[in-house]
N, C-alpha and C. Protein backbone atom coordinates (compact mmCIF):
# COMPACT_ATOMS: atom_id res chain seq x y z
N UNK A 1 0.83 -1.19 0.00
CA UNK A 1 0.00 0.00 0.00
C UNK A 1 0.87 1.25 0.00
N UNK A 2 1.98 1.31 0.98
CA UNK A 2 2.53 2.24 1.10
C UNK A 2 3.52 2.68 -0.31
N UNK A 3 4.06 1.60 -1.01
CA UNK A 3 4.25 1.77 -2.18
C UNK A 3 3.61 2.02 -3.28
N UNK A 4 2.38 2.01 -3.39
CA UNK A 4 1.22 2.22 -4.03
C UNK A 4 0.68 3.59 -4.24
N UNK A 5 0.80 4.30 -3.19
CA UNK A 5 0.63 5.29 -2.85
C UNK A 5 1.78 5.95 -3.17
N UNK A 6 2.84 5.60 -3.01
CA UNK A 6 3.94 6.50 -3.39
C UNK A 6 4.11 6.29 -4.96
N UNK A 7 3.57 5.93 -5.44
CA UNK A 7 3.55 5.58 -7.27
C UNK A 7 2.15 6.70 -7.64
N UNK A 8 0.99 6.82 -7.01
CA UNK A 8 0.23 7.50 -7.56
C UNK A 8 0.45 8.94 -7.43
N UNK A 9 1.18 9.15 -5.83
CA UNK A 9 1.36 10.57 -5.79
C UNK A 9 2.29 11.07 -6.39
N UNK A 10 3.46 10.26 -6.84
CA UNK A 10 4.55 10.93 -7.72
C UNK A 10 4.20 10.93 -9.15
N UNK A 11 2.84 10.01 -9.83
CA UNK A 11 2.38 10.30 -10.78
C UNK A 11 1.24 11.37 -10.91
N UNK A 12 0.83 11.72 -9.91
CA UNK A 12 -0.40 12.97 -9.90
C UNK A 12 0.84 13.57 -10.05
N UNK A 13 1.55 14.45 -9.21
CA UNK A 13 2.37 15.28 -9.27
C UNK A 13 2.81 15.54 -10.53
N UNK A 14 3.14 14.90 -11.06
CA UNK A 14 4.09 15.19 -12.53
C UNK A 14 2.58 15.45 -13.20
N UNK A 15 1.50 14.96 -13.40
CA UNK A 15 0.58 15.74 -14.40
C UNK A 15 0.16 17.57 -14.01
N UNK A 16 -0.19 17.49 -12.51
CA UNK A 16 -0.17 18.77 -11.88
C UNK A 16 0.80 19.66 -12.70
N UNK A 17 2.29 19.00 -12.63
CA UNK A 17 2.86 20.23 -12.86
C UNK A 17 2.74 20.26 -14.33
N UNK A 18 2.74 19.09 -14.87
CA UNK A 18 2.12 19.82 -16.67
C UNK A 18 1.74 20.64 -16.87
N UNK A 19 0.92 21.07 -15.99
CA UNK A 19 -0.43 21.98 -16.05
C UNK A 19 0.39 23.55 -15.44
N UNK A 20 1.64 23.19 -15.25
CA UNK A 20 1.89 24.56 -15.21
C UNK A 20 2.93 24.90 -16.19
N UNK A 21 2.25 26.30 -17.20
CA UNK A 21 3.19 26.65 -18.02
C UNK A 21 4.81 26.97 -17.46
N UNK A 22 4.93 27.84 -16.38
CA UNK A 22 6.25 27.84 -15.78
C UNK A 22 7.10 27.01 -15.20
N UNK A 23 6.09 25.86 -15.28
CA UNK A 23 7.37 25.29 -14.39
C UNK A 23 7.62 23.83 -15.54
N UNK A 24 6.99 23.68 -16.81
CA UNK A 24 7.57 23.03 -17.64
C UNK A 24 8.45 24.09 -18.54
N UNK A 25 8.08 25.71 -18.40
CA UNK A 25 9.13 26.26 -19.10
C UNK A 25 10.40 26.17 -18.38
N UNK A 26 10.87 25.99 -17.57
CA UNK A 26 12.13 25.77 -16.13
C UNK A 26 12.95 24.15 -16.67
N UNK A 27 11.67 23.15 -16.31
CA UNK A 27 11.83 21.83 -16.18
C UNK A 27 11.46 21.20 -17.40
N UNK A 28 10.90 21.01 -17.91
CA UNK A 28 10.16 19.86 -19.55
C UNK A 28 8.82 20.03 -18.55
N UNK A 29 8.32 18.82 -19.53
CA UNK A 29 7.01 18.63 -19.28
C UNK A 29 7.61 16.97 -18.67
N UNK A 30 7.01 16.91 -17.35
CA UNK A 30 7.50 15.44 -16.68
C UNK A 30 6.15 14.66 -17.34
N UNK A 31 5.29 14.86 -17.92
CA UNK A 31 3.97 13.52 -17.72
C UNK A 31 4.84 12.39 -19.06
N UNK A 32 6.28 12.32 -19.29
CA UNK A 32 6.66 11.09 -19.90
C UNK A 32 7.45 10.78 -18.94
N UNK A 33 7.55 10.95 -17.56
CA UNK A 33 8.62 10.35 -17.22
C UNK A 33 8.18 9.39 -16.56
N UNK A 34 9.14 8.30 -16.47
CA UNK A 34 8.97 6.96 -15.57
C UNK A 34 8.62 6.99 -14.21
N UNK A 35 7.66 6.00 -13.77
CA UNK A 35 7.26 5.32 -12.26
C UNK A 35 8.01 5.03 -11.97
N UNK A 36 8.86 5.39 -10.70
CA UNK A 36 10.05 4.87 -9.73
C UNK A 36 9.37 4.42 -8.57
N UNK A 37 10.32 3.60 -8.07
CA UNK A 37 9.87 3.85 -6.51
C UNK A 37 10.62 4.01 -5.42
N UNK A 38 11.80 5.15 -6.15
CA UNK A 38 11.94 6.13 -4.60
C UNK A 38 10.91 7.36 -4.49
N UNK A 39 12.07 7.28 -2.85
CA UNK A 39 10.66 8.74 -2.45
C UNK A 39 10.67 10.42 -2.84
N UNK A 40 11.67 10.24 -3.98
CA UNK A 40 12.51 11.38 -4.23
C UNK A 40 12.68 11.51 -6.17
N UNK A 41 12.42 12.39 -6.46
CA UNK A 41 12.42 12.49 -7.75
C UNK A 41 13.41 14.32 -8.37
N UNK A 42 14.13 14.07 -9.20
CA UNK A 42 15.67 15.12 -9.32
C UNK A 42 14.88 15.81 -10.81
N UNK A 43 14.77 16.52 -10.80
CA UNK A 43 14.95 17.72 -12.24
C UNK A 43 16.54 18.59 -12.70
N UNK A 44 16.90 18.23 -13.46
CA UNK A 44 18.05 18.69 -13.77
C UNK A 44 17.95 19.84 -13.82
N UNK A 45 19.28 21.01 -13.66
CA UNK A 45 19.61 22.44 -14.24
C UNK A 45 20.24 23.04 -15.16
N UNK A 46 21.26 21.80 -15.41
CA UNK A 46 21.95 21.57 -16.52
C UNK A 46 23.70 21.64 -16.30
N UNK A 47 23.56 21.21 -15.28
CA UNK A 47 25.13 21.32 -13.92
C UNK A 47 25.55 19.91 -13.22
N UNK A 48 26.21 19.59 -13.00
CA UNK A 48 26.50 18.10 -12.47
C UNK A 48 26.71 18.35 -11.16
N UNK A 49 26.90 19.64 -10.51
CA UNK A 49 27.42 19.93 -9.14
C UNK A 49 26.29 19.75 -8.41
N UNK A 50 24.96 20.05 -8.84
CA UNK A 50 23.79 20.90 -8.12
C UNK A 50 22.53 19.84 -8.79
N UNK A 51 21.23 19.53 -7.68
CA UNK A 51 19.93 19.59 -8.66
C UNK A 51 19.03 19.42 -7.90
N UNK A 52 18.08 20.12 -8.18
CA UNK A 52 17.00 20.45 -7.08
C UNK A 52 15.84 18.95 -7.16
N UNK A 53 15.42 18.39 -6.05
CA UNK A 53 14.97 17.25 -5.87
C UNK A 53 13.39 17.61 -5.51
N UNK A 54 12.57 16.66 -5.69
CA UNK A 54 11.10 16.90 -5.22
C UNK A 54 10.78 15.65 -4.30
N UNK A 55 10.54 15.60 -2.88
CA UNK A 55 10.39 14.34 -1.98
C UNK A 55 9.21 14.17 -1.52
N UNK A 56 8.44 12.90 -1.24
CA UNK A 56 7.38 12.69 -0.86
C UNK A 56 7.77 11.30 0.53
N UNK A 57 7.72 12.03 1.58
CA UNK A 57 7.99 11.47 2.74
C UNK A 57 6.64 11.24 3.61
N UNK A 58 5.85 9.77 2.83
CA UNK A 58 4.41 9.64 3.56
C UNK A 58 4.68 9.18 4.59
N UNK A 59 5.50 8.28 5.40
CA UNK A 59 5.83 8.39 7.07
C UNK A 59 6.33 9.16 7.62
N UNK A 60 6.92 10.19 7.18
CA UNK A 60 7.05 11.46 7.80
C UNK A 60 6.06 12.53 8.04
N UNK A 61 4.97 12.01 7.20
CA UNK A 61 4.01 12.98 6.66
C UNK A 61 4.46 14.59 6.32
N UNK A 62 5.41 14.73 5.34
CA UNK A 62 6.01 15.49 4.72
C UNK A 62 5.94 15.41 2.89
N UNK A 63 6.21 16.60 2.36
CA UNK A 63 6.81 16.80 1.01
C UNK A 63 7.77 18.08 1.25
N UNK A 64 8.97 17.50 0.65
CA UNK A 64 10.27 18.42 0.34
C UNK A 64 10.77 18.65 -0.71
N UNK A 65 11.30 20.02 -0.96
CA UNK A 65 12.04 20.55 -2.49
C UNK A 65 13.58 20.80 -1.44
N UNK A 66 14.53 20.54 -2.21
CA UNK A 66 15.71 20.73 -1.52
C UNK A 66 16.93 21.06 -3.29
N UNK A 67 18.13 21.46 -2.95
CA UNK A 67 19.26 21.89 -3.65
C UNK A 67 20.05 20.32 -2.97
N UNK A 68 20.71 19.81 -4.31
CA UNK A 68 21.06 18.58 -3.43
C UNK A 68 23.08 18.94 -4.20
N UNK A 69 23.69 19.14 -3.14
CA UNK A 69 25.16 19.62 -3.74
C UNK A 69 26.12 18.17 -3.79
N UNK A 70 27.16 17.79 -4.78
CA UNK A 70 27.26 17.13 -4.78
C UNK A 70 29.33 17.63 -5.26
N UNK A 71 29.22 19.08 -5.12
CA UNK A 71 30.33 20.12 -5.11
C UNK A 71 30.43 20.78 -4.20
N UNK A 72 31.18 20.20 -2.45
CA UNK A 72 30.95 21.42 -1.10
C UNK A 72 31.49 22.49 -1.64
N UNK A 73 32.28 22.97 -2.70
CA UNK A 73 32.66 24.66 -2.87
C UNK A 73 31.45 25.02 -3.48
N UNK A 74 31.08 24.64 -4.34
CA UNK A 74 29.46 25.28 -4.55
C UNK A 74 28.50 25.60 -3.31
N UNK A 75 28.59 24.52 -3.01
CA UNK A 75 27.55 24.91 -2.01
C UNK A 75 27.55 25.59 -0.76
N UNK A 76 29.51 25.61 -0.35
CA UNK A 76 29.26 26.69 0.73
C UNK A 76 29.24 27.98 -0.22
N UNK A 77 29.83 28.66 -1.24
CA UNK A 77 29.30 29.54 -1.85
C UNK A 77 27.86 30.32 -1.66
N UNK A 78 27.10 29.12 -1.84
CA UNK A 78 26.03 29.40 -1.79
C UNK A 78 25.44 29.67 -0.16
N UNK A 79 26.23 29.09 0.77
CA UNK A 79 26.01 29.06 2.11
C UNK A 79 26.57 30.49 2.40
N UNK A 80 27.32 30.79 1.99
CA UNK A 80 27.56 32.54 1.81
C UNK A 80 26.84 33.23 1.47
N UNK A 81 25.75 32.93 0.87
CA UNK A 81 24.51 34.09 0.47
C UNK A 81 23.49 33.73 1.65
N UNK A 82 23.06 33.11 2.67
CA UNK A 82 22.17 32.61 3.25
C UNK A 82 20.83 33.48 3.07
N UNK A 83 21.37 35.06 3.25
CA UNK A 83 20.18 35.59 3.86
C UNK A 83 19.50 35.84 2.18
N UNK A 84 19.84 35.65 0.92
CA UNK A 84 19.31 36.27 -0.02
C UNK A 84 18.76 35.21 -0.23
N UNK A 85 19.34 33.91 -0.22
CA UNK A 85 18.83 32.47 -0.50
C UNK A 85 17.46 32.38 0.25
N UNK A 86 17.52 32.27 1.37
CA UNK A 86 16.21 32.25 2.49
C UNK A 86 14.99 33.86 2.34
N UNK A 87 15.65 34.46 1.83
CA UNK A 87 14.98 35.75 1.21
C UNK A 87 13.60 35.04 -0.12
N UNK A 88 14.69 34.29 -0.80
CA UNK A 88 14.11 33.45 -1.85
C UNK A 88 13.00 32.44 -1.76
N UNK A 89 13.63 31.75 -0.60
CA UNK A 89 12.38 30.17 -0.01
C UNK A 89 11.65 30.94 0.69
N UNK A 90 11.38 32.12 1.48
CA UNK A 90 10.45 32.59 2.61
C UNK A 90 9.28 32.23 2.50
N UNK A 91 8.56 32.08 1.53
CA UNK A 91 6.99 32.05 1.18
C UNK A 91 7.05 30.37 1.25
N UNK A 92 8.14 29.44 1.47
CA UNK A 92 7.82 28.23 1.39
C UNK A 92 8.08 27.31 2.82
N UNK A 93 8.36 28.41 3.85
CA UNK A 93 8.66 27.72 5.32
C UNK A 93 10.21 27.64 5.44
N UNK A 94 10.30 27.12 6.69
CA UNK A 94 11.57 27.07 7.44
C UNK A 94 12.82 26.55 5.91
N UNK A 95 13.80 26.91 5.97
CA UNK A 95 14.73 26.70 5.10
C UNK A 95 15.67 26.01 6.14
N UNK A 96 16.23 25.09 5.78
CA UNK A 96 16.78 23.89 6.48
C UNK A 96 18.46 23.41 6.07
N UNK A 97 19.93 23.71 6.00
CA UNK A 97 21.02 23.88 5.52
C UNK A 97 21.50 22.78 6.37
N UNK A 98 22.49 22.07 6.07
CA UNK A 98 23.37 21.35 6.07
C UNK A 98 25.00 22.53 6.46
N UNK A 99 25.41 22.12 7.63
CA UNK A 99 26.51 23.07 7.78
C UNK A 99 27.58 22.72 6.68
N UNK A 100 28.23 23.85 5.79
CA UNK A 100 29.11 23.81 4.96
C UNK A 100 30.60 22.74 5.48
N UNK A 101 31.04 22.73 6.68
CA UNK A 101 32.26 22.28 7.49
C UNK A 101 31.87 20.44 7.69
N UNK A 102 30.42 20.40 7.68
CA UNK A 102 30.10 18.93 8.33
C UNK A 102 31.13 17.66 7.21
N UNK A 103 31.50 16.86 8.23
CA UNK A 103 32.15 15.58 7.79
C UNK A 103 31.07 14.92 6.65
N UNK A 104 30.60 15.40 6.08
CA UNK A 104 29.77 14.60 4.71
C UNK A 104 30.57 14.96 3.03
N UNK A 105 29.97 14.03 2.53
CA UNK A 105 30.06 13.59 0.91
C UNK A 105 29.27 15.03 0.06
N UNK A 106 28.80 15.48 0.56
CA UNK A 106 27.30 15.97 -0.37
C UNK A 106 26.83 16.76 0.92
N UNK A 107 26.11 17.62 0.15
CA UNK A 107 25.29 18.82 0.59
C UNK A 107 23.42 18.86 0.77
N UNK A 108 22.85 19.47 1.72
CA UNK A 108 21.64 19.55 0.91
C UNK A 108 21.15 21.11 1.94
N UNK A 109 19.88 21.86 0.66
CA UNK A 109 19.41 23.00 0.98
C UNK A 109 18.01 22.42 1.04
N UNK A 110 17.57 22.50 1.77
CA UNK A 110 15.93 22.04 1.71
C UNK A 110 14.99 22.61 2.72
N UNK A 111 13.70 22.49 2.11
CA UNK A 111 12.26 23.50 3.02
C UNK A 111 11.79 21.73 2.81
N UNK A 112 10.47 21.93 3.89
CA UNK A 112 9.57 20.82 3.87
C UNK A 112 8.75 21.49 4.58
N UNK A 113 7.42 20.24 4.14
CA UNK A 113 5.98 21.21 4.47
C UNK A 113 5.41 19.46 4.78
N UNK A 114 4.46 20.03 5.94
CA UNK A 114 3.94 18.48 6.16
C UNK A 114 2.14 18.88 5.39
N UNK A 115 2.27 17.43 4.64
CA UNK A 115 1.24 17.01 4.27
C UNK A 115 0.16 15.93 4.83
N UNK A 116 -1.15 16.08 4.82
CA UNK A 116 -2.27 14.87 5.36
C UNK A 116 -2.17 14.19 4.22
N UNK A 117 -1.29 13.03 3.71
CA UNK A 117 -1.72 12.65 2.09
C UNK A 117 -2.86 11.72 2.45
N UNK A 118 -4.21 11.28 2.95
CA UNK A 118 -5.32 11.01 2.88
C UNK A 118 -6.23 12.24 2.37
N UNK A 119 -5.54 13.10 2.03
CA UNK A 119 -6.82 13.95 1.89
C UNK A 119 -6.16 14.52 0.39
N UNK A 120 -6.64 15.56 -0.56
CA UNK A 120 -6.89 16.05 -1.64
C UNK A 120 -5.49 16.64 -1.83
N UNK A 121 -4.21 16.28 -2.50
CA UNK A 121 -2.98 16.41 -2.36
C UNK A 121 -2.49 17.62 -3.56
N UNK A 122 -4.07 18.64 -4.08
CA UNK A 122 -3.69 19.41 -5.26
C UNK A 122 -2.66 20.53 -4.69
N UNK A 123 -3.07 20.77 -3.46
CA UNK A 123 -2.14 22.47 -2.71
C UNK A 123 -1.04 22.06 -2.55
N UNK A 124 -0.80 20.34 -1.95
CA UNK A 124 0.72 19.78 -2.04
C UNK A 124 1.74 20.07 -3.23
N UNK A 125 1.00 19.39 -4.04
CA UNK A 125 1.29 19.23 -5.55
C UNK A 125 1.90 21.13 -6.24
N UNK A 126 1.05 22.04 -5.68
CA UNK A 126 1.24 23.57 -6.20
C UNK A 126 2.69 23.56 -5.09
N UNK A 127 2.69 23.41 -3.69
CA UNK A 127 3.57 23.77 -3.20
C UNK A 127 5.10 23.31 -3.43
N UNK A 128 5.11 21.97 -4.15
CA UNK A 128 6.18 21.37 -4.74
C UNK A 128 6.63 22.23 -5.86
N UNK A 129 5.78 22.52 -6.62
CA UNK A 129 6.05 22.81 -7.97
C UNK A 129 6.59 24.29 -7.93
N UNK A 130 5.84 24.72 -6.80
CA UNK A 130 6.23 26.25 -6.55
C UNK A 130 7.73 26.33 -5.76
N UNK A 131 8.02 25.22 -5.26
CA UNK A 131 9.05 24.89 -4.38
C UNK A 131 10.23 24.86 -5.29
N UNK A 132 10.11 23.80 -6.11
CA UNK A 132 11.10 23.46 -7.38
C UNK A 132 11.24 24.72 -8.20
N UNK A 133 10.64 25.68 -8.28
CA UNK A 133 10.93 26.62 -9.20
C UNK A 133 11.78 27.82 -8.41
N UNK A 134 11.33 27.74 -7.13
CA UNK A 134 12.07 28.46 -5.88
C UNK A 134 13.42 28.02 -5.93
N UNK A 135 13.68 26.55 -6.12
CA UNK A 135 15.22 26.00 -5.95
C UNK A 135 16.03 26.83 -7.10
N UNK A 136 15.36 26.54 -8.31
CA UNK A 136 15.99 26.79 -9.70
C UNK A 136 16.54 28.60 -9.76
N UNK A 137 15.73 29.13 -8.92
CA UNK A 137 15.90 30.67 -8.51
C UNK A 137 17.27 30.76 -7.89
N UNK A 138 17.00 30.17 -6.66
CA UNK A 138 18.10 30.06 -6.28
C UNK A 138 19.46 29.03 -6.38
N UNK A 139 19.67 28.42 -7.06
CA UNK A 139 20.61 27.72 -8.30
C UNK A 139 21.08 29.17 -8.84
N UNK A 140 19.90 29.68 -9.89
CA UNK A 140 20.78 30.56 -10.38
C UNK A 140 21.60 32.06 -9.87
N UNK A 141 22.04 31.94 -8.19
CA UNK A 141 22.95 33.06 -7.68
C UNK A 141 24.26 32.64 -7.67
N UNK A 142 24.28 30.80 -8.63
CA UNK A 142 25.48 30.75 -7.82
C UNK A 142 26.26 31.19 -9.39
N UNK A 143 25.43 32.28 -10.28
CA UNK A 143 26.02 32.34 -11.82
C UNK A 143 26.09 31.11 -12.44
């Protein structure tokens, strides 16, 4: 079930965002892309360092858009702009950083918003999409 559910909501999602001219002008149009079953789905920017992710965490009862760095000089760069970056996510909740210094492989910038997914998941679906286009905003300070 729980996999089941995570196949329909990552396939609603991708038609939702069809439906938005901006954010297939940003991203393509996802309604060809493949059923996975992680809980996490990547839109490219066109950079190998950087790429903003869309997550559906139904035992968390969460959905997250995050910057996923996979270059720490990029991304503390970007940890150098904090306040213009978070200037950027404000309308999407708490902005959530990974300290630039931490003993890790990889980076991540991410907001999350908890969702009831028993109930009508269209405002989810806008807040992702609005989320992902928020990342791509901020992607582009780092030039």
């Amino acid at each position: 079930m729980m996999q089941n559910l995570r196949y329909i909501g990552r396939d609603e999602m991708y038609e939702y965002a069809t439906t938005r001219a901006d954010f297939v002008d940003v991203y393509g149009d996802p309604s060809g892309r493949k059923t996975n079953s992680d809980m996490w789905t990547s839109f490219g920017v066109g950079l190998g360092f950087c790429h903003p992710d869309g997550a559906l965490n139904i035992r968390g009862g969460y959905i997250a858009v995050d910057l996923y760095f996979t270059d720490t000089f990029q991304y503390t760069k970007l940890y150098a702009m904090r306040d213009s970056v978070e200037r950027i996510l404000a309308h999407l909740g708490e902005v959530i950083w990974n300290e630039p210094e931490a003993d890790k492989k990889n980076r991540h910038l991410w907001v999350r918003h908890d969702v009831d997914f028993a109930s009508d998941m269209t405002e989810a679906y806008r807040w992702m999409t609005d989320g992902l286009l928020a990342m791509r905003n901020v992607y582009e300070l780092l030039g």
